[in-house]
C-alpha atoms as a PDB file:
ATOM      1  CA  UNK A   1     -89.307  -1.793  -9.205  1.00  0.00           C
ATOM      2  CA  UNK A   2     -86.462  -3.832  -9.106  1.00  0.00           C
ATOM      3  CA  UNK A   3     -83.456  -1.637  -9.819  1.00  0.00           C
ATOM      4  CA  UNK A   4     -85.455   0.636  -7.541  1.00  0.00           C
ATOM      5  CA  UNK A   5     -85.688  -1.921  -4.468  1.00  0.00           C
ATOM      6  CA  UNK A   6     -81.940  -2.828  -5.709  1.00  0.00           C
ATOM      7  CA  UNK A   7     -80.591   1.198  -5.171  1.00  0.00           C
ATOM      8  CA  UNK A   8     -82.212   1.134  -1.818  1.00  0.00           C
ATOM      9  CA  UNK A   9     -80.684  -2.239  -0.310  1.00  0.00           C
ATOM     10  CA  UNK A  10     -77.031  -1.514  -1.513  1.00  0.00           C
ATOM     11  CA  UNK A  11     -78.069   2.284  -0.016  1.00  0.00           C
ATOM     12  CA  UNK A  12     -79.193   0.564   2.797  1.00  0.00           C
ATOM     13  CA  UNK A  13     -76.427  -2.051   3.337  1.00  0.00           C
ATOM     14  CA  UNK A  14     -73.390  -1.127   1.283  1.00  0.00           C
ATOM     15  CA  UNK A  15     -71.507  -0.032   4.373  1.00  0.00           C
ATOM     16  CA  UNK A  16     -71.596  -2.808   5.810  1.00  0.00           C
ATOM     17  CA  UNK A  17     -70.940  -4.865   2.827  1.00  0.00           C
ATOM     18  CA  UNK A  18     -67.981  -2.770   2.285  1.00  0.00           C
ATOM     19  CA  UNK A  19     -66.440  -3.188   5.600  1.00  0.00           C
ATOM     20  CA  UNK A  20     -67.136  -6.848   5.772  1.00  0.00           C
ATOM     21  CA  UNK A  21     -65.079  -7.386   2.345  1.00  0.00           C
ATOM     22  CA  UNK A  22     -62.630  -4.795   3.657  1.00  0.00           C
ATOM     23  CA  UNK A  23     -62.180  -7.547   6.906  1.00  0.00           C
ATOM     24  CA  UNK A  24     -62.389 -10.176   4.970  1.00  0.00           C
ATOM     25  CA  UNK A  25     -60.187  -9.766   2.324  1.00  0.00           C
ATOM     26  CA  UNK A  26     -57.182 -11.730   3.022  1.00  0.00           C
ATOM     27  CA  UNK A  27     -59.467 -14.667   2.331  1.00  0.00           C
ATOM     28  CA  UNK A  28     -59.942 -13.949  -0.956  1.00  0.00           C
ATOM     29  CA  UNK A  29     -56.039 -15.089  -1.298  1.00  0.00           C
ATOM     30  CA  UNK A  30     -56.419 -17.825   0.616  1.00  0.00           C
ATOM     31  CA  UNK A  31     -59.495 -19.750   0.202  1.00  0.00           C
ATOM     32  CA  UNK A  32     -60.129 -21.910  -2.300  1.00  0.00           C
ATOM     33  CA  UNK A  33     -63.361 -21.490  -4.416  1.00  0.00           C
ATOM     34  CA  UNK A  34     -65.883 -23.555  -4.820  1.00  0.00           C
ATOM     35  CA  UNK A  35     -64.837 -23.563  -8.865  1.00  0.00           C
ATOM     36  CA  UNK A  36     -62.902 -26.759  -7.765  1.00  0.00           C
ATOM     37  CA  UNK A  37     -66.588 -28.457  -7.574  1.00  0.00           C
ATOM     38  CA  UNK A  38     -67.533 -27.548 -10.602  1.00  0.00           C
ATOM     39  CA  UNK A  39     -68.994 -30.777 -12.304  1.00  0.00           C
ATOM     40  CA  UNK A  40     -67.784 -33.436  -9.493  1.00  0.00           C
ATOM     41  CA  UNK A  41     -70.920 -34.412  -8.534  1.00  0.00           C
ATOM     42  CA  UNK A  42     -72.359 -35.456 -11.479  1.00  0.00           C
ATOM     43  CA  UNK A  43     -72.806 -39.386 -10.584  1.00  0.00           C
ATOM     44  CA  UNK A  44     -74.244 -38.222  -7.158  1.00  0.00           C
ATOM     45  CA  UNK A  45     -77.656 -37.185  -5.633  1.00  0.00           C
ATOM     46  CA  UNK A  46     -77.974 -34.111  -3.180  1.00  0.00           C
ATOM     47  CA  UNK A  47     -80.536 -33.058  -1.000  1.00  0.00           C
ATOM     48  CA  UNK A  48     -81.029 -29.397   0.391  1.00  0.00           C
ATOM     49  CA  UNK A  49     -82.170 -28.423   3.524  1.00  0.00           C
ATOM     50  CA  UNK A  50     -83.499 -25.522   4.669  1.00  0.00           C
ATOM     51  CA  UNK A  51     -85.082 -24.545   7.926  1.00  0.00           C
ATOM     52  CA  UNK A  52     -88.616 -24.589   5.867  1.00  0.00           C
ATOM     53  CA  UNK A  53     -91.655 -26.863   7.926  1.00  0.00           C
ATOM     54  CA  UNK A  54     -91.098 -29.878   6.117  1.00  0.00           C
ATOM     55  CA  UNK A  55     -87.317 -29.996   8.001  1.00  0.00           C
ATOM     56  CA  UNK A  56     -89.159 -31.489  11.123  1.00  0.00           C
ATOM     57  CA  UNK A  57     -90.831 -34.314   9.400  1.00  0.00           C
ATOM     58  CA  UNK A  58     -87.541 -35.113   7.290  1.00  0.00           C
ATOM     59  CA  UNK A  59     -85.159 -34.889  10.505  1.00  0.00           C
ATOM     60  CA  UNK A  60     -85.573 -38.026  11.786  1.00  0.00           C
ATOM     61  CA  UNK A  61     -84.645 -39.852   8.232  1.00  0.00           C
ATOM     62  CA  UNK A  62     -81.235 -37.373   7.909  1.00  0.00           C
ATOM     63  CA  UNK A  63     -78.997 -40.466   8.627  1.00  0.00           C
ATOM     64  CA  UNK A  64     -80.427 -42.006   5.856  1.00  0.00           C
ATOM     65  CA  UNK A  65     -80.228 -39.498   3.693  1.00  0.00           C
ATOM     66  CA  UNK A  66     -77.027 -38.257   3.755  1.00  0.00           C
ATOM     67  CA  UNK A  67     -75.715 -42.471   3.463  1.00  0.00           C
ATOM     68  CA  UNK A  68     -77.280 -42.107  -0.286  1.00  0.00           C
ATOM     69  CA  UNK A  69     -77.048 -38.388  -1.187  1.00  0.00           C
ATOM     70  CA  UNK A  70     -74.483 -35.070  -0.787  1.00  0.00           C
ATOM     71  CA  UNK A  71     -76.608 -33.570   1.822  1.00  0.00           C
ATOM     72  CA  UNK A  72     -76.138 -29.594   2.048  1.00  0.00           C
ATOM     73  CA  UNK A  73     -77.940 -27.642   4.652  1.00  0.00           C
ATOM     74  CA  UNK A  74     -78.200 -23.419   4.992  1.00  0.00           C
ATOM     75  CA  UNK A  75     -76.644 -21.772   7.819  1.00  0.00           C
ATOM     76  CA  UNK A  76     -80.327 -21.876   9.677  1.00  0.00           C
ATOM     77  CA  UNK A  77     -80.472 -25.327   9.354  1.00  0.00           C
ATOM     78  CA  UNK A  78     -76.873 -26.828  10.650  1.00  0.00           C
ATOM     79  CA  UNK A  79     -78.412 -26.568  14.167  1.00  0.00           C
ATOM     80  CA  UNK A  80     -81.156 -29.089  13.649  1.00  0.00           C
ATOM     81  CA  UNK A  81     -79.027 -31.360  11.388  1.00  0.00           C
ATOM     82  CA  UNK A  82     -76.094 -31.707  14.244  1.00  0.00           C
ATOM     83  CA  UNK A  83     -78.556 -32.419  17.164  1.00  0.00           C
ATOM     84  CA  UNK A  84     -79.615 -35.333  15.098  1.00  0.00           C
ATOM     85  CA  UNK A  85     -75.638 -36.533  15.136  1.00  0.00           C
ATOM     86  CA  UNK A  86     -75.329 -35.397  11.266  1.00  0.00           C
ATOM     87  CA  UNK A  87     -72.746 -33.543  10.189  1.00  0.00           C
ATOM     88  CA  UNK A  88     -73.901 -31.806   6.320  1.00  0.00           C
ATOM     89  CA  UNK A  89     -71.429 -31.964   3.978  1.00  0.00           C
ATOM     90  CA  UNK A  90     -71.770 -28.303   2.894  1.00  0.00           C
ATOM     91  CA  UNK A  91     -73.099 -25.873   5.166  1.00  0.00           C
ATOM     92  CA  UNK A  92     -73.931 -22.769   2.602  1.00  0.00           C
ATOM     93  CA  UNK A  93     -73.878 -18.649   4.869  1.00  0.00           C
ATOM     94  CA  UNK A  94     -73.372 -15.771   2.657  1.00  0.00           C
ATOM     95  CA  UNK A  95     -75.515 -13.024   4.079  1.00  0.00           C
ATOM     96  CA  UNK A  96     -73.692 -10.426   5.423  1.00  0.00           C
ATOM     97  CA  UNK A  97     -75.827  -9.622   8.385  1.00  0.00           C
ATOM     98  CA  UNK A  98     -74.541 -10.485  12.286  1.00  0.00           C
ATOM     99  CA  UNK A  99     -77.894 -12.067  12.739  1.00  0.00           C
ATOM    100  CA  UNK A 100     -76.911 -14.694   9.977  1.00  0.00           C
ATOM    101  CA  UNK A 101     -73.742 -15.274  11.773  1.00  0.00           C
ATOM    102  CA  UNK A 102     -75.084 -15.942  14.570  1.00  0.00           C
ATOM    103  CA  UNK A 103     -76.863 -19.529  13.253  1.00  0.00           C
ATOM    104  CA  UNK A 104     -73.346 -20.919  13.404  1.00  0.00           C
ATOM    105  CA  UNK A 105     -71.834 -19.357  16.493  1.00  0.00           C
ATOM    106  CA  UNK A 106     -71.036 -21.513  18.832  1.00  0.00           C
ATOM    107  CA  UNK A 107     -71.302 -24.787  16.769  1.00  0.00           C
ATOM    108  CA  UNK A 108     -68.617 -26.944  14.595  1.00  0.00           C
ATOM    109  CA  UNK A 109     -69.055 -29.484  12.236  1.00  0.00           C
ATOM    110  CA  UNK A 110     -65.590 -30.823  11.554  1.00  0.00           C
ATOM    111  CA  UNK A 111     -66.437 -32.968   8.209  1.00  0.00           C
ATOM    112  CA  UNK A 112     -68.595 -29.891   6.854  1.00  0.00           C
ATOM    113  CA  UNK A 113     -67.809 -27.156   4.466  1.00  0.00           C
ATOM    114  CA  UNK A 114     -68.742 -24.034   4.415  1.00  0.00           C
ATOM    115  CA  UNK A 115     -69.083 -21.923   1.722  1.00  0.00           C
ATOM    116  CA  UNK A 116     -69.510 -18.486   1.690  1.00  0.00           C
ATOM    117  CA  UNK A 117     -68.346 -15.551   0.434  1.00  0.00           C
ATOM    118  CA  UNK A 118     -66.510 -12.521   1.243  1.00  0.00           C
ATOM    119  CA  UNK A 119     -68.868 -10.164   2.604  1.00  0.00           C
ATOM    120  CA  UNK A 120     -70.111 -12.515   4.998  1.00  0.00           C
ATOM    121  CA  UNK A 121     -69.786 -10.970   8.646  1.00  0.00           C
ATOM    122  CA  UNK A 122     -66.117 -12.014  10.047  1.00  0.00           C
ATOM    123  CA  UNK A 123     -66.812 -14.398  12.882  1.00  0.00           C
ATOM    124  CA  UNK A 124     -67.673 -16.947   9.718  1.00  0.00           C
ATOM    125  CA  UNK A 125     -64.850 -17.315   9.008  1.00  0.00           C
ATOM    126  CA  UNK A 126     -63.925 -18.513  12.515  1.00  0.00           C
ATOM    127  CA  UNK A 127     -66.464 -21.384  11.876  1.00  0.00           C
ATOM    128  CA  UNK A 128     -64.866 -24.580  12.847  1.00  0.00           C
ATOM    129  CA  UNK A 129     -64.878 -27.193  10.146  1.00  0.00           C
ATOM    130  CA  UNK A 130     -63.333 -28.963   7.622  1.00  0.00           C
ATOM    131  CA  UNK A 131     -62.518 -26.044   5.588  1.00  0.00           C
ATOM    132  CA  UNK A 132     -64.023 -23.115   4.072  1.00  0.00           C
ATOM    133  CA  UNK A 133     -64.341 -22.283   0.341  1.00  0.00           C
ATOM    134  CA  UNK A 134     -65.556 -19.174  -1.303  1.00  0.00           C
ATOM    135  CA  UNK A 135     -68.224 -18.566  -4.239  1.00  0.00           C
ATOM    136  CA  UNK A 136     -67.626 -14.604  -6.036  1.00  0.00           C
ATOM    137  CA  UNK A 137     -69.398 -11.716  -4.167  1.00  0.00           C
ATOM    138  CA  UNK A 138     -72.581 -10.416  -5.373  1.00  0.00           C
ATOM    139  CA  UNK A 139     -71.819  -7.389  -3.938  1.00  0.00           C
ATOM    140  CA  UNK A 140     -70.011  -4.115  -5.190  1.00  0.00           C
ATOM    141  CA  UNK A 141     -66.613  -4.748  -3.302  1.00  0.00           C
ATOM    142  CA  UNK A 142     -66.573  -8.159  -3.582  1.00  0.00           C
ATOM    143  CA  UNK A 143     -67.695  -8.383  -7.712  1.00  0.00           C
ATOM    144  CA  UNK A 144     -64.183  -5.694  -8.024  1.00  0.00           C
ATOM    145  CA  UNK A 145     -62.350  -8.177  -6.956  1.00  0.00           C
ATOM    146  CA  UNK A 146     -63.620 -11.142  -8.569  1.00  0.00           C
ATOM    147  CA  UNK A 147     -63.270  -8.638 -12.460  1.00  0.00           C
ATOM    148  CA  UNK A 148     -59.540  -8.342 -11.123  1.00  0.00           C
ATOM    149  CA  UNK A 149     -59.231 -11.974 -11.254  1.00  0.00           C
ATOM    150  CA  UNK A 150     -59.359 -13.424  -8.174  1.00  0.00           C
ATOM    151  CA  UNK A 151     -62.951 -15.218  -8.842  1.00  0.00           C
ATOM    152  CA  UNK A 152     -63.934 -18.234  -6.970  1.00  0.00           C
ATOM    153  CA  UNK A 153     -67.434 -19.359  -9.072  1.00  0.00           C
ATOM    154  CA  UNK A 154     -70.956 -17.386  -9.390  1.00  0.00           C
ATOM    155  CA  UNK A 155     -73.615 -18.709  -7.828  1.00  0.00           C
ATOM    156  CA  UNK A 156     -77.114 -17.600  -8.559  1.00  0.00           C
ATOM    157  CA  UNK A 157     -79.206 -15.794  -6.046  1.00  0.00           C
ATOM    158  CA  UNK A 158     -82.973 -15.644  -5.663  1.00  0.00           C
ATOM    159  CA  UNK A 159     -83.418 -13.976  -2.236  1.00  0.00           C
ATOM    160  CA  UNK A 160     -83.202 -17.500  -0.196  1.00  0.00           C
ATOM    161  CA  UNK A 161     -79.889 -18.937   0.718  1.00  0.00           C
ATOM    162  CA  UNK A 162     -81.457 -22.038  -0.372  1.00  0.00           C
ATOM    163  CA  UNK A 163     -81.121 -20.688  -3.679  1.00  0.00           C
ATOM    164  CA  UNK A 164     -77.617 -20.410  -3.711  1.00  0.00           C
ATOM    165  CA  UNK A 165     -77.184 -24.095  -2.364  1.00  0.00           C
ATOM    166  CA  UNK A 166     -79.443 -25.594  -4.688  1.00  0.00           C
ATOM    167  CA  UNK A 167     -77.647 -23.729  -7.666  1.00  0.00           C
ATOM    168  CA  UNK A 168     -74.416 -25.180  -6.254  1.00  0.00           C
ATOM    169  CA  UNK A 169     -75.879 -28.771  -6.555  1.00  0.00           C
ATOM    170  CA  UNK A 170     -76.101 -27.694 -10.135  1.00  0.00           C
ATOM    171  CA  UNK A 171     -72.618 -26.141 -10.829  1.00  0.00           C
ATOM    172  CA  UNK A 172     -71.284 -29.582  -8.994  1.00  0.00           C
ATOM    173  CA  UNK A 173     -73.582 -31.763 -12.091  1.00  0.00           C
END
């Protein structure tokens, strides 16, 4: 089922995977990847939040949290984090999809960063914040480019963006 379900999304999506990384691709020269993390973090806590039910109940302890931990938040959770006055300090978007974009729109976070990746729609890229750092593509376009050498760190995926962030606490240590 699985390489099945896997023909049908890039079938599916590839186009606009494709044209995303095709927009996109100047940042691939120009961003740093998040392989400059890689084992910084290993005297440090970190906390990931995701716009799961238990966010409520944690939301009013954020300020605390983020004093004694690296606190990293997914794109649908920045919103909740900054009307509590704190500011993540990584914001993690890599779906391709407008809709995905759109949990940032409109928002900045100027001591966040965000990492993402290529194929993310453009207007992430416009994000305002302290700067923006790139993981490799899991996607066709993107994965050329990283086997040409211009690779930025694998993170693993699972379906969640959460996944991604909490594999990113473990590639920091």
């Amino acid at each position: 089922n699985k390489d099945e379900i896997n023909t049908r999304t890039q079938r599916r999506f590839g186009k606009l995977w494709q044209r995303n990384t095709c927009k996109n691709i100047r940042h691939l020269v120009s961003k740093r990847g998040i392989a400059s993390f890689e084992n910084m973090g290993k005297d440090l806590d970190a906390c990931v939040l995701g716009a799961g039910p238990s966010l409520d109940t944690i939301l009013p302890f954020i300020g605390e949290i983020k004093k004694r931990c690296l606190l990293i938040a997914v794109d649908t959770a920045l919103r909740a984090c900054l009307r509590q006055g704190v500011e993540p300090d990584f914001v993690f978007l890599s779906d391709p999809q407008y809709w995905n974009a759109r949990h940032i729109q409109g928002l900045s976070s100027l001591s966040s960063i965000l990492v993402t990746e290529v194929a993310a729609y453009p207007s992430v890229f416009r994000f305002s914040c302290k700067e923006i750092v790139l993981s490799d593509s899991w996607y066709p376009v993107g994965r050329y480019f990283a086997d040409k050498g211009l690779k930025k760190g694998l993170l693993g995926t699972g379906g969640s963006i959460a996944t991604s962030a909490w594999d990113f606490c473990r590639f920091c240590g």
